[in-house]
N, C-alpha and C. Protein backbone atom coordinates (compact mmCIF):
# COMPACT_ATOMS: atom_id res chain seq x y z
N UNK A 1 177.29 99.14 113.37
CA UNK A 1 177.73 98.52 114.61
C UNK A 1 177.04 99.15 115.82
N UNK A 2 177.24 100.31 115.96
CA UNK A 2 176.26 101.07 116.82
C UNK A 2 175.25 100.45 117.20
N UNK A 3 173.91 100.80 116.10
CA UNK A 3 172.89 100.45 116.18
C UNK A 3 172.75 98.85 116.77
N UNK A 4 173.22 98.09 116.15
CA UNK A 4 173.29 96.56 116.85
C UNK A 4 173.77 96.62 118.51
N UNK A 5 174.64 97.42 118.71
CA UNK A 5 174.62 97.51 120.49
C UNK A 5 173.47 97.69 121.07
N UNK A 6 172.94 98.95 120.67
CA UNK A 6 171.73 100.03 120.80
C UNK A 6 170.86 98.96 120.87
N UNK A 7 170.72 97.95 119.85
CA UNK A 7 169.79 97.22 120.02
C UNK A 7 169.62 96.19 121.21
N UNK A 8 170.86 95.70 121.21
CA UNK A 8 171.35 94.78 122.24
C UNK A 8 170.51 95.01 123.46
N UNK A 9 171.30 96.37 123.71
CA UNK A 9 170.83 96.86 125.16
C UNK A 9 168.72 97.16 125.41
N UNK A 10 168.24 97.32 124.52
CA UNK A 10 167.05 97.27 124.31
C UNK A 10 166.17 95.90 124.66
N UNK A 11 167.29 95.49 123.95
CA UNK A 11 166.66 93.71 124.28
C UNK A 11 166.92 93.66 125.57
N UNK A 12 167.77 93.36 126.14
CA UNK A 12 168.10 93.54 127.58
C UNK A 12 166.89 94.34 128.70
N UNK A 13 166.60 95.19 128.23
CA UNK A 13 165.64 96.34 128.86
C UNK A 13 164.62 95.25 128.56
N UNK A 14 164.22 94.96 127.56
CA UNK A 14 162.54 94.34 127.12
C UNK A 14 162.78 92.83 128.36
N UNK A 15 163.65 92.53 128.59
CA UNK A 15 163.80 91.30 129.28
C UNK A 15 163.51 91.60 131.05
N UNK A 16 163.98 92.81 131.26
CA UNK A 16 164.32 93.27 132.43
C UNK A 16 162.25 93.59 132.60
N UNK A 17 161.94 93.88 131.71
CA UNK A 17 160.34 94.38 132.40
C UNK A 17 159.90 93.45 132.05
N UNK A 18 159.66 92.16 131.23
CA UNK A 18 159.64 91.10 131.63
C UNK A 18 159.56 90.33 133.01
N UNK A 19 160.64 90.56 133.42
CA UNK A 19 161.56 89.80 134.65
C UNK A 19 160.22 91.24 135.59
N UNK A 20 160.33 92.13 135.64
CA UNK A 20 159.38 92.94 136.25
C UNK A 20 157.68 92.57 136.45
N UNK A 21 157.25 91.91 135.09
CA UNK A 21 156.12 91.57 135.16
C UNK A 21 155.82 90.56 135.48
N UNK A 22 156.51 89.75 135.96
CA UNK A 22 156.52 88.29 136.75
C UNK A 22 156.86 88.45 138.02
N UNK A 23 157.53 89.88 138.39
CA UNK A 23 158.08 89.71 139.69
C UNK A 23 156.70 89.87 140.75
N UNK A 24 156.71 88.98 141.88
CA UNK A 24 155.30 89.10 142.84
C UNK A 24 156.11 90.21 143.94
N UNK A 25 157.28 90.22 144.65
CA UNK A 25 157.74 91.16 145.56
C UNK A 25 157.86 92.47 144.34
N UNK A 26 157.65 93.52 145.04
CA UNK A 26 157.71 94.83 145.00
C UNK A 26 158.85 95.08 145.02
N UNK A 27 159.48 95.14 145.79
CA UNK A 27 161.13 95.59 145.71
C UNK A 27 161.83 94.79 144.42
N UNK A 28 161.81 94.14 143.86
CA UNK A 28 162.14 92.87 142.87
C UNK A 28 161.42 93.86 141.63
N UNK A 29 160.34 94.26 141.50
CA UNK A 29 159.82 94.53 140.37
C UNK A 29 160.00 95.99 140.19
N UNK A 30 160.57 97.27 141.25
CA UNK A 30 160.98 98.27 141.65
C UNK A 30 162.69 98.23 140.29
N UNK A 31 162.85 97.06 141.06
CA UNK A 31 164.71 96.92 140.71
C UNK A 31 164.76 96.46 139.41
N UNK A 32 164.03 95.67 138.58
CA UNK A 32 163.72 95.40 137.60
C UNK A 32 163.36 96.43 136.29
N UNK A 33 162.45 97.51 137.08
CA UNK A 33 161.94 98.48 135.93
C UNK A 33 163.28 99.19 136.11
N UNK A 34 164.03 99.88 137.08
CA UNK A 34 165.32 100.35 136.87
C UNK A 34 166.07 100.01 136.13
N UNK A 35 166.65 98.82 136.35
CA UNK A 35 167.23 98.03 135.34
C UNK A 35 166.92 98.24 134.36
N UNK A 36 166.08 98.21 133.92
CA UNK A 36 165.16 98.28 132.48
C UNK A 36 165.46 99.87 131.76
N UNK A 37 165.29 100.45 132.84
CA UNK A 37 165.63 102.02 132.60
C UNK A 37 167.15 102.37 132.30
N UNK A 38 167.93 101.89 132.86
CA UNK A 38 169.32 102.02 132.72
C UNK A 38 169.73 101.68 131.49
N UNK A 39 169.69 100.11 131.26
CA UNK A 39 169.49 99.83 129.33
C UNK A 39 168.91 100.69 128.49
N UNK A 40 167.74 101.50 128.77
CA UNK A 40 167.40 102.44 128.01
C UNK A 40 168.45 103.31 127.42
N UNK A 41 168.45 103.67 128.81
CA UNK A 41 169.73 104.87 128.90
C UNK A 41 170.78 104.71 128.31
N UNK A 42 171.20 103.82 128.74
CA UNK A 42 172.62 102.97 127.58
C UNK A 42 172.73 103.32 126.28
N UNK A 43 171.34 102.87 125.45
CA UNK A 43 171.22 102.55 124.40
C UNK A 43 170.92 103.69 123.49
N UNK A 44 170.34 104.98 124.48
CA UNK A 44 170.38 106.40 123.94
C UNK A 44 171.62 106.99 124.07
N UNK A 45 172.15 106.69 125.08
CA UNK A 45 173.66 107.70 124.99
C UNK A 45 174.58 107.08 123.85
N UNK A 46 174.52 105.77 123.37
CA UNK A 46 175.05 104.96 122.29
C UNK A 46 174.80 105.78 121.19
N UNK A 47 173.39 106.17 120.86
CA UNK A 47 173.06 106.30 119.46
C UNK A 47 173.21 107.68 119.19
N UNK A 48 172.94 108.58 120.63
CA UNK A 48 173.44 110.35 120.88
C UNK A 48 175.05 110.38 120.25
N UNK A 49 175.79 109.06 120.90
CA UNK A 49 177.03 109.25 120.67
C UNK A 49 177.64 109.43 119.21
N UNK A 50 177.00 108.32 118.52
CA UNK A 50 177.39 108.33 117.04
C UNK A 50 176.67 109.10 115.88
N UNK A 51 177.53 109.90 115.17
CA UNK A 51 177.06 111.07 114.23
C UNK A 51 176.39 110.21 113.08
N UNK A 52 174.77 110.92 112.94
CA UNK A 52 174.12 110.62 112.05
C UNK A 52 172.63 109.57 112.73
N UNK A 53 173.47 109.50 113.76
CA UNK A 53 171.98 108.45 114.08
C UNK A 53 171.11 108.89 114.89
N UNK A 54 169.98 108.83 114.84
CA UNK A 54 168.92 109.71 115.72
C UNK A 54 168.22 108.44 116.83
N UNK A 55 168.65 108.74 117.84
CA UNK A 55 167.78 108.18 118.66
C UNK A 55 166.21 108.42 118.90
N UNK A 56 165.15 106.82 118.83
CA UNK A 56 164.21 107.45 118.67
C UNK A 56 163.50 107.03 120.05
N UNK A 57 162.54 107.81 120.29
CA UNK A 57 161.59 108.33 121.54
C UNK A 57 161.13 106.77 121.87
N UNK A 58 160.96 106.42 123.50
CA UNK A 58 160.95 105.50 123.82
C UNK A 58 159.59 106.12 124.83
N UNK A 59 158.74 105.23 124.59
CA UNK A 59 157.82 105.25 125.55
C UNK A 59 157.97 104.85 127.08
N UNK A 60 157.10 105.30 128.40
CA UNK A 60 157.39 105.09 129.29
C UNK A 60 157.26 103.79 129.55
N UNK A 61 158.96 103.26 130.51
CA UNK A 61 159.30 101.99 130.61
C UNK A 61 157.49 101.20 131.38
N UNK A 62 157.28 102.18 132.21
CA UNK A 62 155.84 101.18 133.06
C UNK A 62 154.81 101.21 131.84
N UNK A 63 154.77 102.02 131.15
CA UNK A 63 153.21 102.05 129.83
C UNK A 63 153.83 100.79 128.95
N UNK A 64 154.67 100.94 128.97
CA UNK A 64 155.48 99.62 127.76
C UNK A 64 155.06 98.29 128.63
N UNK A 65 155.55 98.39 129.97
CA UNK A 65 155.37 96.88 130.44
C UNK A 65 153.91 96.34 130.63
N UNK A 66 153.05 97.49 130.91
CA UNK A 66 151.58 97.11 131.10
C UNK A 66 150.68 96.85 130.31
N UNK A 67 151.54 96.93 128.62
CA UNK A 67 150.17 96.73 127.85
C UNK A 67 150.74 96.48 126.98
């Protein structure tokens, strides 16, 4: 069950730099990679939370969206 949140929120993040890489204002694409970052975050304190599951290393949210 975990993991399927964990995932959730990931998806969410992948959408959010998405929504970032389309954005033309700066402030919009600022608020977007945050966003994006926060789901991260989510989705590690989820998997920190539950015994046995290892959260794994997430590359940087801007290297992820640029390539």
């Amino acid at each position: 069950m975990v993991s399927i949140v964990a995932q959730a929120y990931r998806a969410n993040a992948k959408q959010c730099l998405s929504w970032a890489e389309s954005a033309s204002d700066p402030e919009n694409k600022e608020a977007f990679f945050a966003l994006a970052a926060t789901w991260m975050s989510a989705a590690a304190r989820i998997e920190h939370a539950a015994p046995g599951i290892k959260a794994t290393g997430e590359p940087s949210l801007r290297r992820a969206a640029a390539g």
